[in-house]
Protein backbone atom coordinates (compact mmCIF):
# COMPACT_ATOMS: atom_id res chain seq x y z
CA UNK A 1 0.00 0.00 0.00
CA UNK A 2 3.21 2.33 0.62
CA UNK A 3 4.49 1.35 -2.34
CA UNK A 4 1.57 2.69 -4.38
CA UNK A 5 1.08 5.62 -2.19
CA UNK A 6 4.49 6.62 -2.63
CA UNK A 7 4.69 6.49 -6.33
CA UNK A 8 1.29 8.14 -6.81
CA UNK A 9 2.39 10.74 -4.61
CA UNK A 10 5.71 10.82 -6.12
CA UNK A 11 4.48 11.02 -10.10
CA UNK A 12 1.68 14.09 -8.82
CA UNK A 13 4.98 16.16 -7.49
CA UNK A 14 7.28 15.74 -10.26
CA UNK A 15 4.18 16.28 -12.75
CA UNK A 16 3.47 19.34 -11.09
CA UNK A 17 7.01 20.61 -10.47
CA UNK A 18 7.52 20.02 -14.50
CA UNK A 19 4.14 22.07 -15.02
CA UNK A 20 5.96 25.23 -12.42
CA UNK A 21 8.40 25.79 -15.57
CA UNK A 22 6.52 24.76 -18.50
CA UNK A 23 3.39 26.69 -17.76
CA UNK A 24 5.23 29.71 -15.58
CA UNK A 25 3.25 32.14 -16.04
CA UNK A 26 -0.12 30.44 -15.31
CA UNK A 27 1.37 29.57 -12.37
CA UNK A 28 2.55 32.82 -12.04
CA UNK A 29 -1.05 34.39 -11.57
CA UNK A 30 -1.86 32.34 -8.35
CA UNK A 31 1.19 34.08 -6.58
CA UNK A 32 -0.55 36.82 -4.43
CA UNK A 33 0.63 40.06 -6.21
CA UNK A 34 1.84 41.33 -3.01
CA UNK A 35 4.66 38.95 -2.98
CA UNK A 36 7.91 39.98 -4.30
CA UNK A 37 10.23 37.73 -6.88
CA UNK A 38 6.62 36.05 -7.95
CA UNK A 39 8.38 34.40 -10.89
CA UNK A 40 11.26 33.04 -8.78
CA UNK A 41 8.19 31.42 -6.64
CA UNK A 42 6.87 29.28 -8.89
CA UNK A 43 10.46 28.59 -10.35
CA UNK A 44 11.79 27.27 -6.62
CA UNK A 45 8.57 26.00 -5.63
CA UNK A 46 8.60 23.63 -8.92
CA UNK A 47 11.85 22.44 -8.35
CA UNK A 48 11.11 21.76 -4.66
CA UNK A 49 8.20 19.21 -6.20
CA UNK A 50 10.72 17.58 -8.21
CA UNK A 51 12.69 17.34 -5.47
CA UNK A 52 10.01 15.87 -2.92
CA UNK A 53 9.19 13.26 -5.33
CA UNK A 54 12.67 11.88 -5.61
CA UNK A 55 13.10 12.18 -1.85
CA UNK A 56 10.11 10.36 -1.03
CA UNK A 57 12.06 7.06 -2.48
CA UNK A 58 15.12 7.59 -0.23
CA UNK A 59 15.44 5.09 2.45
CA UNK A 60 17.12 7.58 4.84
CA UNK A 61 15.27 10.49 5.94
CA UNK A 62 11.83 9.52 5.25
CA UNK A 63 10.74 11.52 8.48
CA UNK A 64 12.29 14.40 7.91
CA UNK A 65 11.22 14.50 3.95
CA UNK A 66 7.42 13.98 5.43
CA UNK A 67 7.60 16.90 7.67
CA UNK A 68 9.07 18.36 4.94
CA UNK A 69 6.59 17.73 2.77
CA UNK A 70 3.58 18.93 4.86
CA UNK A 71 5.26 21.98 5.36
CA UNK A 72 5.34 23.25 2.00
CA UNK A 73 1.55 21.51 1.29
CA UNK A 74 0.88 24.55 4.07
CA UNK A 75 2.87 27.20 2.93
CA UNK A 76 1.97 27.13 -0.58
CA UNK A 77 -2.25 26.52 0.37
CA UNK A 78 -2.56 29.99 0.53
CA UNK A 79 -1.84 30.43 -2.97
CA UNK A 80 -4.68 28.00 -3.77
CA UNK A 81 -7.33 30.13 -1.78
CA UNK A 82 -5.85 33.17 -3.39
CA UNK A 83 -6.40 31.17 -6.64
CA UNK A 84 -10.24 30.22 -5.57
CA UNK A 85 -11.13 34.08 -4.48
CA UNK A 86 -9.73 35.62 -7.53
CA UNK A 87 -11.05 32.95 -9.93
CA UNK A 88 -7.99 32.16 -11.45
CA UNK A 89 -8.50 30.07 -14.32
CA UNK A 90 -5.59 27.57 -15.15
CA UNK A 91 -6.85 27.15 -19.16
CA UNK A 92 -6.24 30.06 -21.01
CA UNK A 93 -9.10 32.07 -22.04
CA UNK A 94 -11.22 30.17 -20.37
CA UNK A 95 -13.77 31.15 -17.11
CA UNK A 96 -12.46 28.90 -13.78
CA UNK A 97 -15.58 27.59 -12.49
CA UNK A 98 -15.70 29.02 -8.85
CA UNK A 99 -17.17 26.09 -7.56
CA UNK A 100 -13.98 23.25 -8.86
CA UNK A 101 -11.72 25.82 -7.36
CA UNK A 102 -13.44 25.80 -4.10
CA UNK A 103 -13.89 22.46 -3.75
CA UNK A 104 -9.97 21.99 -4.89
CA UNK A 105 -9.27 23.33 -1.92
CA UNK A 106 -10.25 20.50 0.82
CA UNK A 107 -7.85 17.73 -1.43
CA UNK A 108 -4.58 19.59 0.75
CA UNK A 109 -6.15 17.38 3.49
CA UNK A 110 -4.94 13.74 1.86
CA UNK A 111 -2.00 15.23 0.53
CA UNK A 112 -1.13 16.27 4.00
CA UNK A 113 -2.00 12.68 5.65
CA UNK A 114 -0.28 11.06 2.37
CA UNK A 115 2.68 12.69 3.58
CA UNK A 116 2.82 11.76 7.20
CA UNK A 117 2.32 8.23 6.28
CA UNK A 118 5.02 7.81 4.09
CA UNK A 119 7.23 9.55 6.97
CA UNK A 120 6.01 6.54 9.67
CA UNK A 121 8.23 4.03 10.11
CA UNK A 122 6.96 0.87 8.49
CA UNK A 123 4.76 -0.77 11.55
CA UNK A 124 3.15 2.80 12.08
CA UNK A 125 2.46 3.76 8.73
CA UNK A 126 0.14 1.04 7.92
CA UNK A 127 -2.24 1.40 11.21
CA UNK A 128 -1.62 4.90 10.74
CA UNK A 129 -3.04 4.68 7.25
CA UNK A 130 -6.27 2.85 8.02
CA UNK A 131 -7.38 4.95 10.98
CA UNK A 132 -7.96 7.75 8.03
CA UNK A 133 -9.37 5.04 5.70
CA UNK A 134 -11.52 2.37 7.28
């Protein structure tokens, strides 16, 4: 069940990490205009996905990768709120439907307990696992 978590999980970072640089400036738009460097963002935050999804099949350090890991699914949620109040539409030319992005916003949750259970050690993970999936 790790085994298919982690690759899952792995394959959604690196796909999204790839998407930071080849779609930049769509990514661009769901950087809160306040913040300075917005370009650099999504540059470093892409290349911290790629690097999170090679990580996560390191032997050593799973722990510290999970904490990792949950720590940048928090710091870059905000962006996805910012995304959902200023209906910011990923397809270009196209209307974001304010209700998707809204609803986008809960699936941080299993991303966040995907992460923790990779970081258990091997005994843990699995219980841990089932007590958020009966």
């Amino acid at each position: 069940m790790r085994l298919v978590l982690r690759l899952l999980y792995s394959i959604l970072l690196f796909g999204a990490g790839v998407l930071h640089f080849v779609h930049e400036e769509r990514f661009r738009k769901i950087v809160p205009k306040a913040l300075p460097f917005r370009r650099a963002i999504v540059l470093i935050t892409g290349v911290f996905e790629m690097l999170f999804a090679v990580l996560l099949w390191v032997k050593k350090g799973h722990q510290i990768t999970s904490k990792l890991l949950v720590s940048f699914m928090v710091a870059v949620f905000p962006a996805n709120i910012y995304m959902a109040l200023k209906k910011i539409s990923f397809q270009e030319g196209k209307k974001a439907n304010p209700w998707i992005l809204w609803l986008r916003l809960p699936l941080q949750i299993p991303l966040i307990i995907g992460a923790l259970t990779l970081g258990r050690k091997d005994a843990d993970a699995e219980q841990g696992w089932r007590k958020y999936n009966p």
